[in-house]
PDB file of N, CA and C in Angstrom:
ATOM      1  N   UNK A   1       0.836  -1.179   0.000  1.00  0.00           N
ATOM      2  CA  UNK A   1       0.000   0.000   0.000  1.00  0.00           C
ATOM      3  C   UNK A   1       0.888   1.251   0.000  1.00  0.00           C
ATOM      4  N   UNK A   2       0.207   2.238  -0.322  1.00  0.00           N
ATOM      5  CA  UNK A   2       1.065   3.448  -0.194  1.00  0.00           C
ATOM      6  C   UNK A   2       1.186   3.941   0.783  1.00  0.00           C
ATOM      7  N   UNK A   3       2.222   4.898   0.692  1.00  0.00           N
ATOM      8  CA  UNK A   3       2.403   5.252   2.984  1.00  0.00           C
ATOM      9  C   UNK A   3       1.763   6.036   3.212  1.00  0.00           C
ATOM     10  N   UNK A   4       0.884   6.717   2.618  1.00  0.00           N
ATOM     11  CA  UNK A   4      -0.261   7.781   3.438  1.00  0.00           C
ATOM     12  C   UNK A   4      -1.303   6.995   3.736  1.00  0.00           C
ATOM     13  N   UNK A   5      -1.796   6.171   3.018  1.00  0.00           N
ATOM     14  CA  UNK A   5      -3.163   5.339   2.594  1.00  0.00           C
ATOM     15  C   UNK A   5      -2.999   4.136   3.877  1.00  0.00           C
ATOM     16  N   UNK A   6      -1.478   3.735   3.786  1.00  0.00           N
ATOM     17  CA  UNK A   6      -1.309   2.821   5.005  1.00  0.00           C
ATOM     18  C   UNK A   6      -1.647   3.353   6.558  1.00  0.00           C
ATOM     19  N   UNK A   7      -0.958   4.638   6.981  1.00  0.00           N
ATOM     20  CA  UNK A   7      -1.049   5.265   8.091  1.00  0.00           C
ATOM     21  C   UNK A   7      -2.100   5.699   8.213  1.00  0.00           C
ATOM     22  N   UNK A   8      -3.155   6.162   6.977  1.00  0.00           N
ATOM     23  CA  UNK A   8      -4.183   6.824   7.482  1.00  0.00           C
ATOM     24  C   UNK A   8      -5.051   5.193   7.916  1.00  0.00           C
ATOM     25  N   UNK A   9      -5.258   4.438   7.431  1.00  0.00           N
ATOM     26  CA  UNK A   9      -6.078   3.447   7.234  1.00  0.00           C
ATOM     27  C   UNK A   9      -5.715   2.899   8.839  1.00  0.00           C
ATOM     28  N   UNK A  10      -4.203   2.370   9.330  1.00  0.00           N
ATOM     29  CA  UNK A  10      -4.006   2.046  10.815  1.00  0.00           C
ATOM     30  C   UNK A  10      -4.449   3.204  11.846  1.00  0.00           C
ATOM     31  N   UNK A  11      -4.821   4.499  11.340  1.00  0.00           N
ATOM     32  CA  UNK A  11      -5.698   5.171  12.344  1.00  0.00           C
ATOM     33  C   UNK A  11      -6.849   5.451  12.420  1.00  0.00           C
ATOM     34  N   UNK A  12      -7.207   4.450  11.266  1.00  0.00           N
ATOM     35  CA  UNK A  12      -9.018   4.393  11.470  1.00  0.00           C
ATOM     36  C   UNK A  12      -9.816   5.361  10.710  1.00  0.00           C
ATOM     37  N   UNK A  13      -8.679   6.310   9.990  1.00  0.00           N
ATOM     38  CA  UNK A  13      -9.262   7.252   9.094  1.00  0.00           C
ATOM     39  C   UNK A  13     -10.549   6.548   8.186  1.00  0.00           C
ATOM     40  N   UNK A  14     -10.110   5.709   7.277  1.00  0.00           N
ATOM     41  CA  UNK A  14     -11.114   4.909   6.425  1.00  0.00           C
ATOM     42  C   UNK A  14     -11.623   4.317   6.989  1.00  0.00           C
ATOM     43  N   UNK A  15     -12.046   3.405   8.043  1.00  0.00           N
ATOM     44  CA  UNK A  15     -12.766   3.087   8.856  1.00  0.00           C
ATOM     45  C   UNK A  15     -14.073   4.362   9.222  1.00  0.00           C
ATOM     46  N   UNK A  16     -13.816   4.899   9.154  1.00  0.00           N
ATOM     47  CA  UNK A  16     -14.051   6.187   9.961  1.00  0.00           C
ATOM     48  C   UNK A  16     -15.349   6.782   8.649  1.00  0.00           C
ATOM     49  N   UNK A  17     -15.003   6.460   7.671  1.00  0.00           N
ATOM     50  CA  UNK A  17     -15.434   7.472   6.316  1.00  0.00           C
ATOM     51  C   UNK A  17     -16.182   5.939   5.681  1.00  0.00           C
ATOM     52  N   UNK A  18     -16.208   4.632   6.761  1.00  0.00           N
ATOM     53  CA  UNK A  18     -17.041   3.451   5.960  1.00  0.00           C
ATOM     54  C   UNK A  18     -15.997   2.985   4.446  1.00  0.00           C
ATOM     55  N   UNK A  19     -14.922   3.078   4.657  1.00  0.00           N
ATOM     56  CA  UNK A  19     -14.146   2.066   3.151  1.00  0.00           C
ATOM     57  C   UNK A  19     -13.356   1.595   3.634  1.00  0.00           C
ATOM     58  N   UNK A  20     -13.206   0.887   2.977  1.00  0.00           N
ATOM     59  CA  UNK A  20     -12.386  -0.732   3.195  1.00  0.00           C
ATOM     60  C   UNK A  20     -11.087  -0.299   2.459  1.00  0.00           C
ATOM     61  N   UNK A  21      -9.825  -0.211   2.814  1.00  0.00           N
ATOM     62  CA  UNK A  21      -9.025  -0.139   2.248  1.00  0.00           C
ATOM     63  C   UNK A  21      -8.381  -1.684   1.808  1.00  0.00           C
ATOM     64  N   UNK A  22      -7.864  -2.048   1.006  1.00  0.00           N
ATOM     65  CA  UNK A  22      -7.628  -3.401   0.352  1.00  0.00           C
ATOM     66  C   UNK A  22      -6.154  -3.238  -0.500  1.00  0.00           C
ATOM     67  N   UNK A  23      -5.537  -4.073  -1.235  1.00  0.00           N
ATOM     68  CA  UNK A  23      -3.959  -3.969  -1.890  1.00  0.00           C
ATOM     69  C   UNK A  23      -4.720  -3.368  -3.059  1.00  0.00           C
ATOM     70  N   UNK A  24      -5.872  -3.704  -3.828  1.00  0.00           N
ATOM     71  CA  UNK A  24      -6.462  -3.799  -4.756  1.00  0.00           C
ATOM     72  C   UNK A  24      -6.611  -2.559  -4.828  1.00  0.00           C
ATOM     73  N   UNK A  25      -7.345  -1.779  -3.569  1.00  0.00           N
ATOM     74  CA  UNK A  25      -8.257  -0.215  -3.940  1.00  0.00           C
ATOM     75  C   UNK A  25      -7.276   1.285  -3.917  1.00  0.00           C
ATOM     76  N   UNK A  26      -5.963   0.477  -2.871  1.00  0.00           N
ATOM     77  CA  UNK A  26      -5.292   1.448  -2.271  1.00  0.00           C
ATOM     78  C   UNK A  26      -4.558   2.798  -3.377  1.00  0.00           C
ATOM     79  N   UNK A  27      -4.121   2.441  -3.980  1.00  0.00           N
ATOM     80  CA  UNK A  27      -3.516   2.870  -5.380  1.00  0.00           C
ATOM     81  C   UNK A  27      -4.647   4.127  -5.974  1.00  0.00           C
ATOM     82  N   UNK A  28      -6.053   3.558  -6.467  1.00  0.00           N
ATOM     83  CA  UNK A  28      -6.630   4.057  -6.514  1.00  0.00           C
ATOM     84  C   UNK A  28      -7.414   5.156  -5.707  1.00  0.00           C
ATOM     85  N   UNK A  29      -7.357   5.005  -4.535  1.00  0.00           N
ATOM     86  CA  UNK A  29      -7.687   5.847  -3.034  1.00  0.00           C
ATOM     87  C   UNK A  29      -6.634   6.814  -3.084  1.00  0.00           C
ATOM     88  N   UNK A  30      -5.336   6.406  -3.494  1.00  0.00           N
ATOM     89  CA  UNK A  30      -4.266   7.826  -3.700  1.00  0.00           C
ATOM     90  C   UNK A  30      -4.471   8.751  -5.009  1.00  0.00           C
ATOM     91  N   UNK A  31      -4.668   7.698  -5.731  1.00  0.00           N
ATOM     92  CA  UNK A  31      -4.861   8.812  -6.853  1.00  0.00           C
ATOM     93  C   UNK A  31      -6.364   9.648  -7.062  1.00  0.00           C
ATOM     94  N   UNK A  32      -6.975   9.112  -6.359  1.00  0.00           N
ATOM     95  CA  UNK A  32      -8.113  10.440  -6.029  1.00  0.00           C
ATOM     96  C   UNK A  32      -7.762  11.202  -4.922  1.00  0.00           C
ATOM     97  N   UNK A  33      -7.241  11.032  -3.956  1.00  0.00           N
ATOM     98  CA  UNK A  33      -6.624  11.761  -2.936  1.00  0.00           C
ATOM     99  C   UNK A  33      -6.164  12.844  -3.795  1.00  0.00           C
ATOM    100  N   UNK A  34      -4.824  12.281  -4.566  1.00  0.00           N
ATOM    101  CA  UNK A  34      -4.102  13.535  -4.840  1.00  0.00           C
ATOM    102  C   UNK A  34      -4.947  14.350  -6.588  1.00  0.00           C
ATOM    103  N   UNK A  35      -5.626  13.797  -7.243  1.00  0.00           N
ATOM    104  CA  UNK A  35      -6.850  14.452  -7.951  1.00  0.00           C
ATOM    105  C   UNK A  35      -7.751  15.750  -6.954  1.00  0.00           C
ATOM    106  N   UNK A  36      -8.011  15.209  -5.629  1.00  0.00           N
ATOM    107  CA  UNK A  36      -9.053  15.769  -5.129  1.00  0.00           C
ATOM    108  C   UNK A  36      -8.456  17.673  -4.883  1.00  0.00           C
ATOM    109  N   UNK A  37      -6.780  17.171  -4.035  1.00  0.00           N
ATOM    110  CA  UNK A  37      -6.264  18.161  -3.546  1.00  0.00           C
ATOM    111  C   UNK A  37      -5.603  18.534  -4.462  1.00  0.00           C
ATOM    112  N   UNK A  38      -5.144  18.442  -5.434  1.00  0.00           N
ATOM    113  CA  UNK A  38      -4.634  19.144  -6.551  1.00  0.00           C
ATOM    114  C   UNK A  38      -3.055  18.621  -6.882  1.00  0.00           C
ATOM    115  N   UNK A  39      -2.816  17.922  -6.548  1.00  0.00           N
ATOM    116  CA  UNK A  39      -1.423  16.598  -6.894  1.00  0.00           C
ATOM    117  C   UNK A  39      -1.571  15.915  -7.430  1.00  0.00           C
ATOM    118  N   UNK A  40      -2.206  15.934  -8.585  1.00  0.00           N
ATOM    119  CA  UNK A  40      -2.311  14.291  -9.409  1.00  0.00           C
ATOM    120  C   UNK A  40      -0.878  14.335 -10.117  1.00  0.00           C
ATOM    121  N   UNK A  41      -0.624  13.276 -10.176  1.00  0.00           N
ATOM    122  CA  UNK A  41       0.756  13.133 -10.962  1.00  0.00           C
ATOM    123  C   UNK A  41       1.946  13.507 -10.255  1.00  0.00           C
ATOM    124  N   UNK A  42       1.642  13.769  -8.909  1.00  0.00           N
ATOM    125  CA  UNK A  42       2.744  14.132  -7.988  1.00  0.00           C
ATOM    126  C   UNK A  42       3.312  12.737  -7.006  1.00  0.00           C
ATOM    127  N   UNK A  43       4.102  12.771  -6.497  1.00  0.00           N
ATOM    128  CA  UNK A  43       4.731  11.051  -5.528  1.00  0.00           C
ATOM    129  C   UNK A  43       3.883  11.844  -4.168  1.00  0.00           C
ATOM    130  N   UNK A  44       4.167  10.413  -3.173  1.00  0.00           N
ATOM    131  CA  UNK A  44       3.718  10.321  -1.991  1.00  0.00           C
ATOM    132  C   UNK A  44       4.206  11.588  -1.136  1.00  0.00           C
ATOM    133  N   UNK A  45       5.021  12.136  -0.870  1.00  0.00           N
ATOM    134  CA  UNK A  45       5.446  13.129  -0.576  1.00  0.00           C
ATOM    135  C   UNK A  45       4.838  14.205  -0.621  1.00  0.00           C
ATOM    136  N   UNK A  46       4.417  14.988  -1.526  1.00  0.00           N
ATOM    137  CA  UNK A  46       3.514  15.830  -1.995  1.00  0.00           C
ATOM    138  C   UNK A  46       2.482  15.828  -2.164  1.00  0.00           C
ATOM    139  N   UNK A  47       2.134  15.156  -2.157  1.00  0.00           N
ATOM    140  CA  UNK A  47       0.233  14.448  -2.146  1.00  0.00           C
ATOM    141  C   UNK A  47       0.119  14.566  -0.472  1.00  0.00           C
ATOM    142  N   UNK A  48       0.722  13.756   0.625  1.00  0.00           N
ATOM    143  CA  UNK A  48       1.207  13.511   1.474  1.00  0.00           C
ATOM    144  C   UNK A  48       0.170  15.090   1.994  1.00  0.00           C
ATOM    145  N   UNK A  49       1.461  15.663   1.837  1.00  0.00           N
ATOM    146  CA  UNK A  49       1.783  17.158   2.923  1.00  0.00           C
ATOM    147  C   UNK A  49       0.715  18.088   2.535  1.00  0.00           C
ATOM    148  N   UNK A  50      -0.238  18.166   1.197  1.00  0.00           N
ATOM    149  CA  UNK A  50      -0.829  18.594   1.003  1.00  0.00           C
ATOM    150  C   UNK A  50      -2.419  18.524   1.416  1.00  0.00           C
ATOM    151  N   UNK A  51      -2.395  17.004   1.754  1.00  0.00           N
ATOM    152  CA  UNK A  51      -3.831  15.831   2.245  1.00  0.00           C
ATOM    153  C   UNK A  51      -3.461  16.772   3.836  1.00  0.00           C
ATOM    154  N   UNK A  52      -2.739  17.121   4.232  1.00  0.00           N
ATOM    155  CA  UNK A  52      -2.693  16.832   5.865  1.00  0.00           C
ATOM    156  C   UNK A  52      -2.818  18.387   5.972  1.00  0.00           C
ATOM    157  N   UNK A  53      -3.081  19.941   5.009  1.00  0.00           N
ATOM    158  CA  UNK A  53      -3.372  21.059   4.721  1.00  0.00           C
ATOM    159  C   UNK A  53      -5.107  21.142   5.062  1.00  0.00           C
ATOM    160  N   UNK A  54      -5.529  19.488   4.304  1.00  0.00           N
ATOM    161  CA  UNK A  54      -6.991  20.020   3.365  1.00  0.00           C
ATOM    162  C   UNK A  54      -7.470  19.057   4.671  1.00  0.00           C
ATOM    163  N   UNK A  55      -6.672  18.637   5.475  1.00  0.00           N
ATOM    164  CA  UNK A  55      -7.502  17.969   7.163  1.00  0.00           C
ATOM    165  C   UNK A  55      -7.083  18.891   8.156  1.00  0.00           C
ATOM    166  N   UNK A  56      -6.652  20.037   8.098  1.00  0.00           N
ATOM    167  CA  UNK A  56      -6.597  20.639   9.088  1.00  0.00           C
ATOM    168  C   UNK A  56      -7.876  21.964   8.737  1.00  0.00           C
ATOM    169  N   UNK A  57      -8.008  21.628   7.732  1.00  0.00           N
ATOM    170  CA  UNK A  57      -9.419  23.171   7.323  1.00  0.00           C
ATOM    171  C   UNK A  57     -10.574  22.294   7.307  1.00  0.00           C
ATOM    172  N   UNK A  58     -11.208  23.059   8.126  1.00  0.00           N
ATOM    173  CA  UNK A  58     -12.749  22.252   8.174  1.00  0.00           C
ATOM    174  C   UNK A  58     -13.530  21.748   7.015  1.00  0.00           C
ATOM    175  N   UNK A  59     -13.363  23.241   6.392  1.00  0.00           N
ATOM    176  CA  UNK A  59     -14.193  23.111   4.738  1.00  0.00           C
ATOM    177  C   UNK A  59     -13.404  22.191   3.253  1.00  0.00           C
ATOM    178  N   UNK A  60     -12.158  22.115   3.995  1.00  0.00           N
ATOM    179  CA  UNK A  60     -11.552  21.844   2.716  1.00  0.00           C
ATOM    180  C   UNK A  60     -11.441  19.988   3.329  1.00  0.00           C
ATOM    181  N   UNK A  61     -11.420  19.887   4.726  1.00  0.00           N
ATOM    182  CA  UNK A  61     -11.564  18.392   4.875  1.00  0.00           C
ATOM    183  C   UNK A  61     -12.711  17.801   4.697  1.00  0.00           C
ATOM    184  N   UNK A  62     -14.346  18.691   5.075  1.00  0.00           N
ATOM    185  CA  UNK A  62     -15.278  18.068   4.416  1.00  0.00           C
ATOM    186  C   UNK A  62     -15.734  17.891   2.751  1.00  0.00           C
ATOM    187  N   UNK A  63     -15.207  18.472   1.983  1.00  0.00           N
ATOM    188  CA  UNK A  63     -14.963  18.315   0.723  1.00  0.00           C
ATOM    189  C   UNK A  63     -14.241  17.269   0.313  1.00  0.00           C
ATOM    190  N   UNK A  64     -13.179  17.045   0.688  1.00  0.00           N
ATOM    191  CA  UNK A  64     -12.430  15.639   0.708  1.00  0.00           C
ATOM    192  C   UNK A  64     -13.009  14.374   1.658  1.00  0.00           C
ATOM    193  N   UNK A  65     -13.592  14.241   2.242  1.00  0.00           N
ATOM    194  CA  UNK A  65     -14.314  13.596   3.127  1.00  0.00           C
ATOM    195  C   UNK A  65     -15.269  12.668   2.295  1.00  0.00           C
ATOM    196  N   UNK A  66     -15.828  14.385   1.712  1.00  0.00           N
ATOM    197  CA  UNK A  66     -17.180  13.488   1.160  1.00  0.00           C
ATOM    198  C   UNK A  66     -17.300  13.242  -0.230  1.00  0.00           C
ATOM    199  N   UNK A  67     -16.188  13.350  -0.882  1.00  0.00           N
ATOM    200  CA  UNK A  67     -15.914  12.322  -2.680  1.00  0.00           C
ATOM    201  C   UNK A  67     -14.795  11.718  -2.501  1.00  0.00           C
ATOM    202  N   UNK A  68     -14.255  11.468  -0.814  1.00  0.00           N
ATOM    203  CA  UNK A  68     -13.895   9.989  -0.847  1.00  0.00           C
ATOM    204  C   UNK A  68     -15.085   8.705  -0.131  1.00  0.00           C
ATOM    205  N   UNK A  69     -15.535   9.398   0.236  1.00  0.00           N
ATOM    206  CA  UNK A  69     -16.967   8.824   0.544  1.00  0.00           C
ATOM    207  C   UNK A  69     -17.857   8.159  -0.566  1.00  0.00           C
ATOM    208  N   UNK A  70     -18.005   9.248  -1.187  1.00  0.00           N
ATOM    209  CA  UNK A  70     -19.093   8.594  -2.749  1.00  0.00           C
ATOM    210  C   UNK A  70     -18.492   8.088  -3.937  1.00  0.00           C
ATOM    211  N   UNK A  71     -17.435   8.033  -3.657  1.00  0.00           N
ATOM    212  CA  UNK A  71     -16.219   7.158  -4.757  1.00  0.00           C
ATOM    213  C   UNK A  71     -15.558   5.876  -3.939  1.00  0.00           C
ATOM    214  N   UNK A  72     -15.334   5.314  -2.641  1.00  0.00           N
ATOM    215  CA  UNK A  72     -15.039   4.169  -2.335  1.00  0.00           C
ATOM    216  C   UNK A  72     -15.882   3.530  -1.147  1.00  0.00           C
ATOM    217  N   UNK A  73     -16.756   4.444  -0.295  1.00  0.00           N
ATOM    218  CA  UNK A  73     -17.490   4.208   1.077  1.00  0.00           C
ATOM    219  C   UNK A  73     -18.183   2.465   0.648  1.00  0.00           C
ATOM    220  N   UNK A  74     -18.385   1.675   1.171  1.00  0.00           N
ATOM    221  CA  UNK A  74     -19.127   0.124   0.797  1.00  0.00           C
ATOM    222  C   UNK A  74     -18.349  -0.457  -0.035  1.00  0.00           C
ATOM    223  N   UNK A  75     -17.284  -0.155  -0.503  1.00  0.00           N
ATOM    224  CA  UNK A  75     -16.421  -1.066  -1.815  1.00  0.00           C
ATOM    225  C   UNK A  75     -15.426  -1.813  -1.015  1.00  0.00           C
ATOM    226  N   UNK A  76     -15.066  -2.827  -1.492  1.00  0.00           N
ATOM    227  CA  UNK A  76     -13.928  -3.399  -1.441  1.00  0.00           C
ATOM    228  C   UNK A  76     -13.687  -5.013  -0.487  1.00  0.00           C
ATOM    229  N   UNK A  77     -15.109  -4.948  -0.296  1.00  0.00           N
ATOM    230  CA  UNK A  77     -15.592  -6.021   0.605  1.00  0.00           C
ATOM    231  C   UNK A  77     -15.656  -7.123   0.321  1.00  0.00           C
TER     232      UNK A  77
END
């Protein structure tokens, strides 16, 4: 898995938002991550530091919250 997707997932983040993180989905869970916040095509690093910007702002974490919600929430089961 990738190392944001891993750490967030061992703290219950995705748990948290109802998705199943899997070897299968994880990949894909980053690359909407970094689509959502504006890093597509960027490495873990930068995607990274930017995800942990758009969770410290209320508005900009419920926006990310909720089209990772309606793009993986019930999958992977």
């Amino acid at each position: 898995m990738t190392c944001f997707v891993t750490h967030l997932r061992k703290k219950g983040y995705f748990d948290r938002l109802g998705i199943v993180v899997t070897r299968e989905n994880a990949k894909a869970i980053e690359g909407e991550i970094a689509r959502i916040v504006g890093k597509k095509g960027e490495h873990c690093p930068a995607i990274w530091n930017e995800m942990k910007e758009w969770m410290a702002d209320s508005g900009r974490n419920a926006k990310l919250e909720a089209a990772l919600k309606r793009k993986f929430a019930g999958r992977g089961k």
